[in-house]
N, C-alpha and C. Protein backbone atom coordinates (compact mmCIF):
# COMPACT_ATOMS: atom_id res chain seq x y z
N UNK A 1 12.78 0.92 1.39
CA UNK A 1 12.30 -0.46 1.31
C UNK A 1 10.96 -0.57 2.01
N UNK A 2 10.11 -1.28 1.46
CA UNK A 2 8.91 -1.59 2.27
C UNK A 2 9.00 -1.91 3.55
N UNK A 3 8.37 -1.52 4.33
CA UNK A 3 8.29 -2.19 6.14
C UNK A 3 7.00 -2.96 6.36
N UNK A 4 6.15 -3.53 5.53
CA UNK A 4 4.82 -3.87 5.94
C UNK A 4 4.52 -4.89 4.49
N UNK A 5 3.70 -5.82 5.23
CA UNK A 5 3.27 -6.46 3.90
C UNK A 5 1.71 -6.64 4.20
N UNK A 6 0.92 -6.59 2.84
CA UNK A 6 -0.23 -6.99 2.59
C UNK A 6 -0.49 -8.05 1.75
N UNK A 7 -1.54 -8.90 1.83
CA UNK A 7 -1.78 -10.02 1.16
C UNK A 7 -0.34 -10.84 0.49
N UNK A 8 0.60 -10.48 1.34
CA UNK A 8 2.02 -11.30 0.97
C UNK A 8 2.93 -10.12 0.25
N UNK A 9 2.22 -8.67 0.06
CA UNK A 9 3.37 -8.39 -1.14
C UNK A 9 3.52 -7.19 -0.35
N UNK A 10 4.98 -6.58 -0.56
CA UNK A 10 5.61 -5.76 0.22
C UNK A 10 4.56 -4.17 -0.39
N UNK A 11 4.32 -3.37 0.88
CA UNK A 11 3.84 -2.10 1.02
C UNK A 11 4.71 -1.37 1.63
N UNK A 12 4.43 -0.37 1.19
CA UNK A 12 4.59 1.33 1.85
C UNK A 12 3.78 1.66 2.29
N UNK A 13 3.63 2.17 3.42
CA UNK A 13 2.04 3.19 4.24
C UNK A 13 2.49 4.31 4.32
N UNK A 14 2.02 5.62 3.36
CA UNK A 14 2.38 6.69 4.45
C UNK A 14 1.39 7.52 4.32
N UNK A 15 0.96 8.37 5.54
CA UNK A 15 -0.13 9.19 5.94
C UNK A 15 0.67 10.52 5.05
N UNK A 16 -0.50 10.97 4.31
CA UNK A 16 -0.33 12.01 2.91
C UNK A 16 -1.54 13.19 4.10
N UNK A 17 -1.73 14.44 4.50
CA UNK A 17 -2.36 15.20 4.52
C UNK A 17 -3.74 14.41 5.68
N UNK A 18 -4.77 14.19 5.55
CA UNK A 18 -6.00 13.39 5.77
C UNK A 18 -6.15 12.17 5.39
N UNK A 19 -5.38 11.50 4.41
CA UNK A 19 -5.77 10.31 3.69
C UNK A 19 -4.51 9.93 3.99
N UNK A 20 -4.32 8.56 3.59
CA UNK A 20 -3.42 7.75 3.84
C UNK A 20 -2.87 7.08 1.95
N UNK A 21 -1.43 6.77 1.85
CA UNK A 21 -1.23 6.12 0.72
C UNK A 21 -0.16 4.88 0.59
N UNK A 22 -1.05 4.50 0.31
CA UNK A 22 -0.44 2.57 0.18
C UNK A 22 0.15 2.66 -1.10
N UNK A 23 1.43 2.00 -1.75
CA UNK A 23 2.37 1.86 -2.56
C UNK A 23 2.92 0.38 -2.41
N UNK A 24 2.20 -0.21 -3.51
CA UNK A 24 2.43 -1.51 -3.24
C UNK A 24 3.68 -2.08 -4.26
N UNK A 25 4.68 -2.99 -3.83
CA UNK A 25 6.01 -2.83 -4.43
C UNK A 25 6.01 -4.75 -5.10
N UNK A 26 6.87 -4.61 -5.98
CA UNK A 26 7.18 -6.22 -6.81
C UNK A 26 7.49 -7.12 -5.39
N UNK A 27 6.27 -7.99 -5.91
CA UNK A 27 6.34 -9.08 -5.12
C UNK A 27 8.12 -10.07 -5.03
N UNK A 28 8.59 -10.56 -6.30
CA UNK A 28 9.40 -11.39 -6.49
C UNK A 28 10.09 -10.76 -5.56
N UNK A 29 11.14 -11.68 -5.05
CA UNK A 29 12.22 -11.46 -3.78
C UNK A 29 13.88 -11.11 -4.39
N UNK A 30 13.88 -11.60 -5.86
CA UNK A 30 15.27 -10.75 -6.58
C UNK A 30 14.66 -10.21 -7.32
N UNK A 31 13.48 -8.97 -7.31
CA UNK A 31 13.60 -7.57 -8.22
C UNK A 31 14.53 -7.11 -8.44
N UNK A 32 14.18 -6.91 -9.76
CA UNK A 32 15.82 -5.88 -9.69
C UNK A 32 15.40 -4.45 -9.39
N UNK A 33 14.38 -4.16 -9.49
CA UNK A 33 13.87 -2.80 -8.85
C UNK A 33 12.75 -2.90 -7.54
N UNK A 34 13.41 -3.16 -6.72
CA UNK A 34 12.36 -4.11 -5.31
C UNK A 34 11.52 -2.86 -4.61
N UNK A 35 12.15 -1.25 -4.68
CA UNK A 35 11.42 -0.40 -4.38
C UNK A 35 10.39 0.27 -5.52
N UNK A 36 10.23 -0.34 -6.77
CA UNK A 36 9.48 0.23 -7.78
C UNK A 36 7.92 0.06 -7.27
N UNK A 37 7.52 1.68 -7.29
CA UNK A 37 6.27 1.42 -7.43
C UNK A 37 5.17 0.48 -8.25
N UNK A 38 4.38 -0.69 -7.86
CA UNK A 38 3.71 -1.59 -9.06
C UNK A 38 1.98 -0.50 -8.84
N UNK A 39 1.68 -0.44 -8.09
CA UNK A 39 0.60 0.11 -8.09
C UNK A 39 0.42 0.74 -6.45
N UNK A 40 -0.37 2.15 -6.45
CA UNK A 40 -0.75 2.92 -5.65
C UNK A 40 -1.89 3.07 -5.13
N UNK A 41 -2.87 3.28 -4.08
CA UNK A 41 -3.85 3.89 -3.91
C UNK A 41 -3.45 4.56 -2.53
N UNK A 42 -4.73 5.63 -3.05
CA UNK A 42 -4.24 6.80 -1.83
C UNK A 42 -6.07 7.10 -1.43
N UNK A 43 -6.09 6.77 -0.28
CA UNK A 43 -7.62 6.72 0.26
C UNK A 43 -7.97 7.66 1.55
N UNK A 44 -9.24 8.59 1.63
CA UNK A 44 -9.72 9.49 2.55
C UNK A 44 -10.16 8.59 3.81
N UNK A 45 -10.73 8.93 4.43
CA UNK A 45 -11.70 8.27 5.96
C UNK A 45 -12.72 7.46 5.73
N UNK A 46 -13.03 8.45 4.74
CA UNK A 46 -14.77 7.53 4.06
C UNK A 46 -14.26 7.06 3.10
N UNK A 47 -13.09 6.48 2.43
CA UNK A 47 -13.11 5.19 1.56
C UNK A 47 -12.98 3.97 2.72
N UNK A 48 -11.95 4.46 3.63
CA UNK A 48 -11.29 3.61 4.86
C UNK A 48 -13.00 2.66 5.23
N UNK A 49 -14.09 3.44 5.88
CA UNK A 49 -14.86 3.40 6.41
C UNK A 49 -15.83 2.18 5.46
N UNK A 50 -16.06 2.36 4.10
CA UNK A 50 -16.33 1.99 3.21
C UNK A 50 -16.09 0.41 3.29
N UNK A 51 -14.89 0.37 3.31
CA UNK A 51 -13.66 -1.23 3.38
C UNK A 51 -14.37 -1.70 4.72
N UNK A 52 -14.26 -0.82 5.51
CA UNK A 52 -14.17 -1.72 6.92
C UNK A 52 -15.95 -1.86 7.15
N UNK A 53 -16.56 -1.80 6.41
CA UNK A 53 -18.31 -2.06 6.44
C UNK A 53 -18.11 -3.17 5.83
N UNK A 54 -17.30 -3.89 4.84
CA UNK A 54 -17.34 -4.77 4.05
C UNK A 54 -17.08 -6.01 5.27
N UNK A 55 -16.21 -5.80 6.30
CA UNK A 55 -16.37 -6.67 7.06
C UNK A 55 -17.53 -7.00 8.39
């Protein structure tokens, strides 16, 4: 099950090798598949770095 949420919708974080991968899961609260992957990204240091210039 997700332990973390972003912008409201349940995530997965897990550190892959050097990069890190976010697995972002169905928002609705009765999924019937609540751990289904909806979409993934899996990001290095310098994407990280990238994001955090944006602020």
């Amino acid at each position: 099950m997700a332990n973390n949420e972003i912008g409201g919708r349940p995530v997965t974080i897990t550190k892959d090798g050097t990069s890190i991968k976010v697995v972002f899961h169905p928002i609705a609260k009765g999924a019937k598949h609540p751990d289904a992957a909806v979409f993934s990204v899996k990001m290095a240091k310098a994407d990280l770095d990238k994001l955090k210039k944006a602020f």
